[in-house]
C-alpha atoms as a PDB file:
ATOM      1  CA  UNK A   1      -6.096  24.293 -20.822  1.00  0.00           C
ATOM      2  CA  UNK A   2      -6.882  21.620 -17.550  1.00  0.00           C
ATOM      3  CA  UNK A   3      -6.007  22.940 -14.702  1.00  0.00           C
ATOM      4  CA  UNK A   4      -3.274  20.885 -13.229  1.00  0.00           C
ATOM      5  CA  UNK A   5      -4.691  19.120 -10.070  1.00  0.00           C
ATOM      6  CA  UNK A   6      -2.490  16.805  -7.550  1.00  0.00           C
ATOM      7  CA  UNK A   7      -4.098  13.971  -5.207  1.00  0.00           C
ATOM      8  CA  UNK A   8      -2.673  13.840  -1.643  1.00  0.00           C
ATOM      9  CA  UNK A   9      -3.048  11.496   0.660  1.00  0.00           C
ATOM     10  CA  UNK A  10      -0.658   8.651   2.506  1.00  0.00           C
ATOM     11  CA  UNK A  11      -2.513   5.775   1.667  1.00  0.00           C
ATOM     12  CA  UNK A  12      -1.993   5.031  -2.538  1.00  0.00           C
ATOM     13  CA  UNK A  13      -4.844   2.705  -2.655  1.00  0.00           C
ATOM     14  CA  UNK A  14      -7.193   6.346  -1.873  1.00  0.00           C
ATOM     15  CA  UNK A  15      -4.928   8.168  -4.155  1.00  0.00           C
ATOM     16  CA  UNK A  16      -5.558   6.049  -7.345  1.00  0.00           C
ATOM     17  CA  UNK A  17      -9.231   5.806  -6.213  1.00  0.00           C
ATOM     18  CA  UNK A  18      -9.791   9.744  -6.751  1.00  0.00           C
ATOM     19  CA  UNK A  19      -8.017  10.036  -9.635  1.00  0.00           C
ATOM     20  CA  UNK A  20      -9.672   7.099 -11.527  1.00  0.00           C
ATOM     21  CA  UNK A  21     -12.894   9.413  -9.961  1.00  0.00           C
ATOM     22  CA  UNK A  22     -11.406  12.401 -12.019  1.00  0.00           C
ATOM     23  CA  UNK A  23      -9.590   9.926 -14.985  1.00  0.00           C
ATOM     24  CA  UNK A  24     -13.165  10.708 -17.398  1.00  0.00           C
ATOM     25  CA  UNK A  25     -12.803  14.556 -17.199  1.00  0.00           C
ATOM     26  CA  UNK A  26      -8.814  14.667 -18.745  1.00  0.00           C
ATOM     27  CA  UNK A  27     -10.057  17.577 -21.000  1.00  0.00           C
ATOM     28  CA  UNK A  28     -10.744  19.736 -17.741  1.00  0.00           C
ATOM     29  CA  UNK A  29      -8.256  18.705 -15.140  1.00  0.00           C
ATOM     30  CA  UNK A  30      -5.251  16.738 -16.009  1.00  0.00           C
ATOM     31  CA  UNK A  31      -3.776  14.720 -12.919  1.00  0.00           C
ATOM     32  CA  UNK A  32      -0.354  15.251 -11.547  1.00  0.00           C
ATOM     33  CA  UNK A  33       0.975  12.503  -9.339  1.00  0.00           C
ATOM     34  CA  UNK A  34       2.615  13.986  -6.463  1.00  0.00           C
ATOM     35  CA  UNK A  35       5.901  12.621  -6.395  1.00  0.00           C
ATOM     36  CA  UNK A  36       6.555  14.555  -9.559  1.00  0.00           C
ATOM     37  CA  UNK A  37       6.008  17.692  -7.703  1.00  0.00           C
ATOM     38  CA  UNK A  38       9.203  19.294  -7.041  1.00  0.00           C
ATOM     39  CA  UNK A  39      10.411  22.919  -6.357  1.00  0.00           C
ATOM     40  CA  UNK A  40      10.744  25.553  -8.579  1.00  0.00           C
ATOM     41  CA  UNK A  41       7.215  27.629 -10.200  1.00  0.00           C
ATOM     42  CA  UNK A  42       4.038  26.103  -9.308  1.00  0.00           C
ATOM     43  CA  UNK A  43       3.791  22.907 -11.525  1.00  0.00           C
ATOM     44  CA  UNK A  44       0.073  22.290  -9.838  1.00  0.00           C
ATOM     45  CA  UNK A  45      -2.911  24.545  -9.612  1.00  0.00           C
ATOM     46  CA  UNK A  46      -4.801  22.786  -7.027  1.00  0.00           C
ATOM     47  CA  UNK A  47      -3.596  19.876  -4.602  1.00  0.00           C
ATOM     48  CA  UNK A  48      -6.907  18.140  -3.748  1.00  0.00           C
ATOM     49  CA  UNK A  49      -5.958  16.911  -0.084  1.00  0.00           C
ATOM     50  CA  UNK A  50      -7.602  13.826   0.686  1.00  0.00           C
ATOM     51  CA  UNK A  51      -8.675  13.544   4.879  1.00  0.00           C
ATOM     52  CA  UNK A  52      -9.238   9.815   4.518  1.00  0.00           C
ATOM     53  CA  UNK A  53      -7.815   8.633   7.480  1.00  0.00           C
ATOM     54  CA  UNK A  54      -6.061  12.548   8.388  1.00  0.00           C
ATOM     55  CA  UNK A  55      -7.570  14.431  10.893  1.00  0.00           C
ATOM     56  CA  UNK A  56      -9.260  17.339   9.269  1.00  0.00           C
ATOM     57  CA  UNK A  57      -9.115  20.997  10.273  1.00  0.00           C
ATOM     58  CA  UNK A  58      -6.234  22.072  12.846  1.00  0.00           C
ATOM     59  CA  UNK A  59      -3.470  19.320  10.641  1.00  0.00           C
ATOM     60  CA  UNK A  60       0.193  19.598  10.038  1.00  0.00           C
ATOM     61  CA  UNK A  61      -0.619  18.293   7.015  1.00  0.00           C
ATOM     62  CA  UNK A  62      -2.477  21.514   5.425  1.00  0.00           C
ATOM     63  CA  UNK A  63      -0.132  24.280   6.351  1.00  0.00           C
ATOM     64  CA  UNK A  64       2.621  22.418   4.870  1.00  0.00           C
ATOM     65  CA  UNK A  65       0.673  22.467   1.772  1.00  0.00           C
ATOM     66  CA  UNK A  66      -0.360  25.771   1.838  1.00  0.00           C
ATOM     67  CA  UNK A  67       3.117  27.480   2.110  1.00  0.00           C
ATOM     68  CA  UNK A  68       4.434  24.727  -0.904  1.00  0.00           C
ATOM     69  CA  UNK A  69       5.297  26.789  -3.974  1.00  0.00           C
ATOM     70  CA  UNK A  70       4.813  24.055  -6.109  1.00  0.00           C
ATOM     71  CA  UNK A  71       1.150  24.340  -5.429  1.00  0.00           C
ATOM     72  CA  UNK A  72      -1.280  26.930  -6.628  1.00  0.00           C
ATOM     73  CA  UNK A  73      -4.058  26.255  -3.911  1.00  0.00           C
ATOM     74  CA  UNK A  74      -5.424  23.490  -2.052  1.00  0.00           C
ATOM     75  CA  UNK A  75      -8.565  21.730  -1.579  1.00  0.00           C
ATOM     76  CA  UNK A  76      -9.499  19.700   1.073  1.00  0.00           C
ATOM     77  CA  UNK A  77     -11.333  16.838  -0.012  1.00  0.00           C
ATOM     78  CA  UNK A  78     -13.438  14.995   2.983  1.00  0.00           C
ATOM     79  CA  UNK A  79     -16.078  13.072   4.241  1.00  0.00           C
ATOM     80  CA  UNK A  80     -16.855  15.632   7.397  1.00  0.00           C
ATOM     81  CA  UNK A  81     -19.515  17.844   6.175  1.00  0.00           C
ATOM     82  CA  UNK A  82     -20.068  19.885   8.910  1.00  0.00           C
ATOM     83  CA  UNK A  83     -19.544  23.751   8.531  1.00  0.00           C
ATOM     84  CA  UNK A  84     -17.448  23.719  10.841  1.00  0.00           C
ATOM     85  CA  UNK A  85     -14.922  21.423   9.150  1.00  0.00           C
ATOM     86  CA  UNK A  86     -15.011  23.806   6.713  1.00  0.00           C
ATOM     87  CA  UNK A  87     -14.237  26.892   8.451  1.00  0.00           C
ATOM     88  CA  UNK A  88     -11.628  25.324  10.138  1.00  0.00           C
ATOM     89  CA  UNK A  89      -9.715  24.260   7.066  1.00  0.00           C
ATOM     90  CA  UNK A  90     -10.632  27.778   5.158  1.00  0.00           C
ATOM     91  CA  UNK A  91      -9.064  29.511   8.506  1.00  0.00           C
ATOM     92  CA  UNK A  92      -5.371  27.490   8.120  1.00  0.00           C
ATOM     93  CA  UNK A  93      -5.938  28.656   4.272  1.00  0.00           C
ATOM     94  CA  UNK A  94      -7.033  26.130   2.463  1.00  0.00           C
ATOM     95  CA  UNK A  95      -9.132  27.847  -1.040  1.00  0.00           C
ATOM     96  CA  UNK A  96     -11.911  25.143  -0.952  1.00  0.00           C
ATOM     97  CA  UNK A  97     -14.031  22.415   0.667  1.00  0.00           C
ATOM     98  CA  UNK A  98     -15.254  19.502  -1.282  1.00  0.00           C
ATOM     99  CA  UNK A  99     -17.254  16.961   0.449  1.00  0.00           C
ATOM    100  CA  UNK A 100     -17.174  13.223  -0.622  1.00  0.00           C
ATOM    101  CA  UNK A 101     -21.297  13.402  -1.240  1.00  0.00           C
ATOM    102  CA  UNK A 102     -19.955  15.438  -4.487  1.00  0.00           C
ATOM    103  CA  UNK A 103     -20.349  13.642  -7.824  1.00  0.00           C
ATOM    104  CA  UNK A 104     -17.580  13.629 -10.032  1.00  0.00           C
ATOM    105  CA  UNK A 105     -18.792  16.343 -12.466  1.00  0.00           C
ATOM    106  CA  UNK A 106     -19.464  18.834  -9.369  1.00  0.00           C
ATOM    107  CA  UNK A 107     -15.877  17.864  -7.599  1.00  0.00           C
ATOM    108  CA  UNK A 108     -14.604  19.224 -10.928  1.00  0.00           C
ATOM    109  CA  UNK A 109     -16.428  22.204 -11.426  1.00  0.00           C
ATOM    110  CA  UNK A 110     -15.030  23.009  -7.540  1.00  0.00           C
ATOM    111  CA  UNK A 111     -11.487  22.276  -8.289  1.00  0.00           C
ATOM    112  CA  UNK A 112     -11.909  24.705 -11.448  1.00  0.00           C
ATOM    113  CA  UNK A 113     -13.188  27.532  -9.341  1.00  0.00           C
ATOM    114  CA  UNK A 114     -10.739  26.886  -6.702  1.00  0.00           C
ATOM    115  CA  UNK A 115      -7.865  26.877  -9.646  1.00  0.00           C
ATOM    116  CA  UNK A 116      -9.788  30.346 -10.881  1.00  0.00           C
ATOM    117  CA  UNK A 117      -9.387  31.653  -7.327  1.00  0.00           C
ATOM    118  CA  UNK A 118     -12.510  31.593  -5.798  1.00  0.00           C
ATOM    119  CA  UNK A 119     -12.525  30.690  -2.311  1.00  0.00           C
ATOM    120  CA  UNK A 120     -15.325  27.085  -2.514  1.00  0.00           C
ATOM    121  CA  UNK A 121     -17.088  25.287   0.025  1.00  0.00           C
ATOM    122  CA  UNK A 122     -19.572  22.138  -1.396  1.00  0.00           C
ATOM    123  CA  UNK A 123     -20.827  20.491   1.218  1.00  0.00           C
ATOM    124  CA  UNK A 124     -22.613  18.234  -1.058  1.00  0.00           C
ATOM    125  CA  UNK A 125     -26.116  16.304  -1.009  1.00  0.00           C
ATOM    126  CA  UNK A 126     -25.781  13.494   1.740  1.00  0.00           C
ATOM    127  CA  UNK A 127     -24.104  10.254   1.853  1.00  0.00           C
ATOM    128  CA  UNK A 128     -20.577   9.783   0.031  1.00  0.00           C
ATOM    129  CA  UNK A 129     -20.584   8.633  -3.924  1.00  0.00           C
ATOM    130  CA  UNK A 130     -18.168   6.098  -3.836  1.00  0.00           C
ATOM    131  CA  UNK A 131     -18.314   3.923  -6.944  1.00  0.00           C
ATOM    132  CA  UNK A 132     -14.954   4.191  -8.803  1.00  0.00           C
ATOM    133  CA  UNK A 133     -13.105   4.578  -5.157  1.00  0.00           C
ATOM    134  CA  UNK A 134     -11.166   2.386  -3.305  1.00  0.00           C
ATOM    135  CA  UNK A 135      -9.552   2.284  -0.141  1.00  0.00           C
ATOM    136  CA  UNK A 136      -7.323   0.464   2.068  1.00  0.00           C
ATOM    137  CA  UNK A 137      -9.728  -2.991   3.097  1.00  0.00           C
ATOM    138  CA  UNK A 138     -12.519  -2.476   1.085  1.00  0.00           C
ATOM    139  CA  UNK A 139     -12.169  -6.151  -0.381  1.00  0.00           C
ATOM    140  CA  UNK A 140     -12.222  -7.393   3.545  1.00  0.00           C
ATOM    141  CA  UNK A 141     -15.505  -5.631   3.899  1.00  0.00           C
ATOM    142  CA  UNK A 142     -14.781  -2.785   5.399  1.00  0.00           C
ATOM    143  CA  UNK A 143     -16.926   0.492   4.389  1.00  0.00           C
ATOM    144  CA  UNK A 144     -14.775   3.645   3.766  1.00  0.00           C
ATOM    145  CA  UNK A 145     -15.662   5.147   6.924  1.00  0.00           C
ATOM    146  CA  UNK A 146     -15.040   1.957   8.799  1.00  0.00           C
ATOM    147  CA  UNK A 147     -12.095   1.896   7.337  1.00  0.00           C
ATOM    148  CA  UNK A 148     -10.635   5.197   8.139  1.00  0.00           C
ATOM    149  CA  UNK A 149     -11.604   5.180  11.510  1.00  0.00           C
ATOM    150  CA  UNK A 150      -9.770   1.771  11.859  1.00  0.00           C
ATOM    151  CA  UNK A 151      -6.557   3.293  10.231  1.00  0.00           C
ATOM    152  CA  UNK A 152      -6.658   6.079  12.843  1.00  0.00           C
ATOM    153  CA  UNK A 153      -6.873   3.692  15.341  1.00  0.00           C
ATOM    154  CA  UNK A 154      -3.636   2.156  13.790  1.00  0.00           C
ATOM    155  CA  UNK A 155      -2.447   5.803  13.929  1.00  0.00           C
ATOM    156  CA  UNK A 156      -2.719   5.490  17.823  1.00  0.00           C
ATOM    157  CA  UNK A 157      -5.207   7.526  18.093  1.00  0.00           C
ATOM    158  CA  UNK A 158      -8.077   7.460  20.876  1.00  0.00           C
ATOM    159  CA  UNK A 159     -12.091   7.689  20.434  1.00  0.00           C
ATOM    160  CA  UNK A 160     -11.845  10.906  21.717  1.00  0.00           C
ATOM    161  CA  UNK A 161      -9.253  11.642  19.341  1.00  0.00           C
ATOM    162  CA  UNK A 162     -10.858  10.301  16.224  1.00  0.00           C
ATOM    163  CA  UNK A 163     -13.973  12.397  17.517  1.00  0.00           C
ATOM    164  CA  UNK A 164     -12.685  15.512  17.632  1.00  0.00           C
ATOM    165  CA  UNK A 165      -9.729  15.256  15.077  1.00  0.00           C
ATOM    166  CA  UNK A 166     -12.847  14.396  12.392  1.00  0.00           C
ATOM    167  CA  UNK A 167     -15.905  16.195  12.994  1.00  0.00           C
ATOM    168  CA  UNK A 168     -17.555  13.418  14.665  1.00  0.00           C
ATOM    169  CA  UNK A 169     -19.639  12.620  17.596  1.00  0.00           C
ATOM    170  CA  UNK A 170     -18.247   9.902  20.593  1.00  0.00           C
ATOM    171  CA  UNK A 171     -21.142   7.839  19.556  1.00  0.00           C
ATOM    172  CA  UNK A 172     -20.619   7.954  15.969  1.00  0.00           C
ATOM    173  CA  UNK A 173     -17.299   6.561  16.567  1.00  0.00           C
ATOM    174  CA  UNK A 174     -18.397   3.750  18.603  1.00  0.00           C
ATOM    175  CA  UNK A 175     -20.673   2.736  16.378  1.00  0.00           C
ATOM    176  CA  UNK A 176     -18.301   2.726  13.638  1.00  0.00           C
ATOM    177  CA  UNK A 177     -15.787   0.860  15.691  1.00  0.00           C
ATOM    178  CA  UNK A 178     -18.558  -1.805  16.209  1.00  0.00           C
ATOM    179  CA  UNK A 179     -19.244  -2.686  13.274  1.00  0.00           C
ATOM    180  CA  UNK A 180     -15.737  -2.691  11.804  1.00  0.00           C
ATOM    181  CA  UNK A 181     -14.602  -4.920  14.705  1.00  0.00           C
ATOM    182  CA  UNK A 182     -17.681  -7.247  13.917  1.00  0.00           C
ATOM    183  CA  UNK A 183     -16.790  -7.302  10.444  1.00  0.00           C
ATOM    184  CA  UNK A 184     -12.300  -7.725  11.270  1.00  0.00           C
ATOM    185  CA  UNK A 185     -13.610 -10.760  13.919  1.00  0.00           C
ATOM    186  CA  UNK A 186     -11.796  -9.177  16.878  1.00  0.00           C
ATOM    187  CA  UNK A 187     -12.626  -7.904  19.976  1.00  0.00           C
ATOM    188  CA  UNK A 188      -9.897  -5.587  21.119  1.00  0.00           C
ATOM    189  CA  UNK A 189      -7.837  -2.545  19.995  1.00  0.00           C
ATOM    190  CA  UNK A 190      -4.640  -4.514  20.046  1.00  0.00           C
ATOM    191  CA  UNK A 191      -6.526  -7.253  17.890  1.00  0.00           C
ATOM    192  CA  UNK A 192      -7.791  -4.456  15.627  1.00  0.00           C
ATOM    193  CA  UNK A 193      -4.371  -2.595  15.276  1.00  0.00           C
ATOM    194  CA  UNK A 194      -2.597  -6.158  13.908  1.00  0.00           C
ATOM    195  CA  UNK A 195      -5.485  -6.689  11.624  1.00  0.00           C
ATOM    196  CA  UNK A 196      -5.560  -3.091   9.797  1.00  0.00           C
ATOM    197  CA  UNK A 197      -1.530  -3.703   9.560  1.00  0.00           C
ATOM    198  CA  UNK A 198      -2.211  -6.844   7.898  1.00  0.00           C
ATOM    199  CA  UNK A 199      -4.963  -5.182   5.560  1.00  0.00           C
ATOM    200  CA  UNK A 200      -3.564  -1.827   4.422  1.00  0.00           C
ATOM    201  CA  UNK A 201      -4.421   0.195   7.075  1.00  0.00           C
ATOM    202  CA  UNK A 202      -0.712   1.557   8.064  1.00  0.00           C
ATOM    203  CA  UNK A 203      -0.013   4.358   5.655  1.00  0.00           C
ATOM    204  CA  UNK A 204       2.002   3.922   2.942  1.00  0.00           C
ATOM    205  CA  UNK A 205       3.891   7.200   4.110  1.00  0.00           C
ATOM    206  CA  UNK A 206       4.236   8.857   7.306  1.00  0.00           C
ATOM    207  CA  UNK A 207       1.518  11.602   7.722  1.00  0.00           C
END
């Protein structure tokens, strides 16, 4: 039988981007959309929480979804890679870490493990696989991590913010910033805010 897997994020460009990603393995996990969700017995094994453009670790967001009863376990699913992005999600009680750097076939084998009840952490090999995803601006040029660091920024969050909220270094952020600013033609963060409005970058729900 699949296990029953749910794809959460507030942005449902990202959401039907991973589950086109899991659409070829039907025979092993069979996706759920989330708004079907409702309470009563768990109706998912495993709610695969995408980060993109959520802080990860210390989140409202994952406790929420741990103490659902609709939901066997969850999964965050992220492009921070550092062990300690891990820990810190396994510590609020999340059952598993899955990087983005996972191919599809290995992000599936983790969600079945995770559904088994093993606790999982797969950091993966390096730099994301992001083929059959999409995101919000991708067709404006934007890369996915561009991208979600832009929609933070839309968020109201600060550098320092986006630093520590992600897993990432001050510099890393910058640099990120730079290029997605080169790439929006503006020059500002009030400039940047009104373009990732205009481009999908205000989530479609209210994290």
């Amino acid at each position: 039988m699949p296990v029953r897997v749910t794809v959460v994020n507030d942005y449902l460009v990202v959401v039907a981007g991973v589950n086109a990603f899991l659409a070829p393995f039907a025979d092993r996990v069979e996706v759920v959309e989330t708004h079907t969700v409702d309470s009563g017995p768990t109706v998912v094994d495993v709610a695969l929480y995408d980060t993109f453009a959520a802080p990860v670790g210390k989140h409202a967001r994952l406790p929420a979804l741990v103490e659902d009863p609709t939901i066997g376990a969850v999964a965050v699913y992220s492009f921070a890679a550092d062990p300690s992005s891990a820990r810190d999600s396994l510590s609020m009680g999340a059952r598993g870490f899955l990087t983005k750097s996972l191919s599809a076939p290995d992000l599936v084998h983790g969600i079945e493990q995770i559904a088994a009840g093993h606790q999982v952490t797969m950091l993966g090999p390096g730099r994301a696989v992001l083929s059959a995803a999409k995101w919000p601006a991708k067709e404006s040029g934007l890369s996915a991590r561009e991208a979600e660091v832009v929609g933070l920024i839309v968020q109201g969050l600060s550098n320092e913010d986006i630093a520590a909220k992600c897993y990432l270094s001050h510099n890393t952020v910058k640099t990120y910033i730079r290029s997605a600013y080169r790439k929006m033609g503006v020059t500002t963060r009030a400039q940047a805010v009104a373009w990732g409005i205009a481009h999908g970058l205000k989530p479609d729900r209210e994290p």
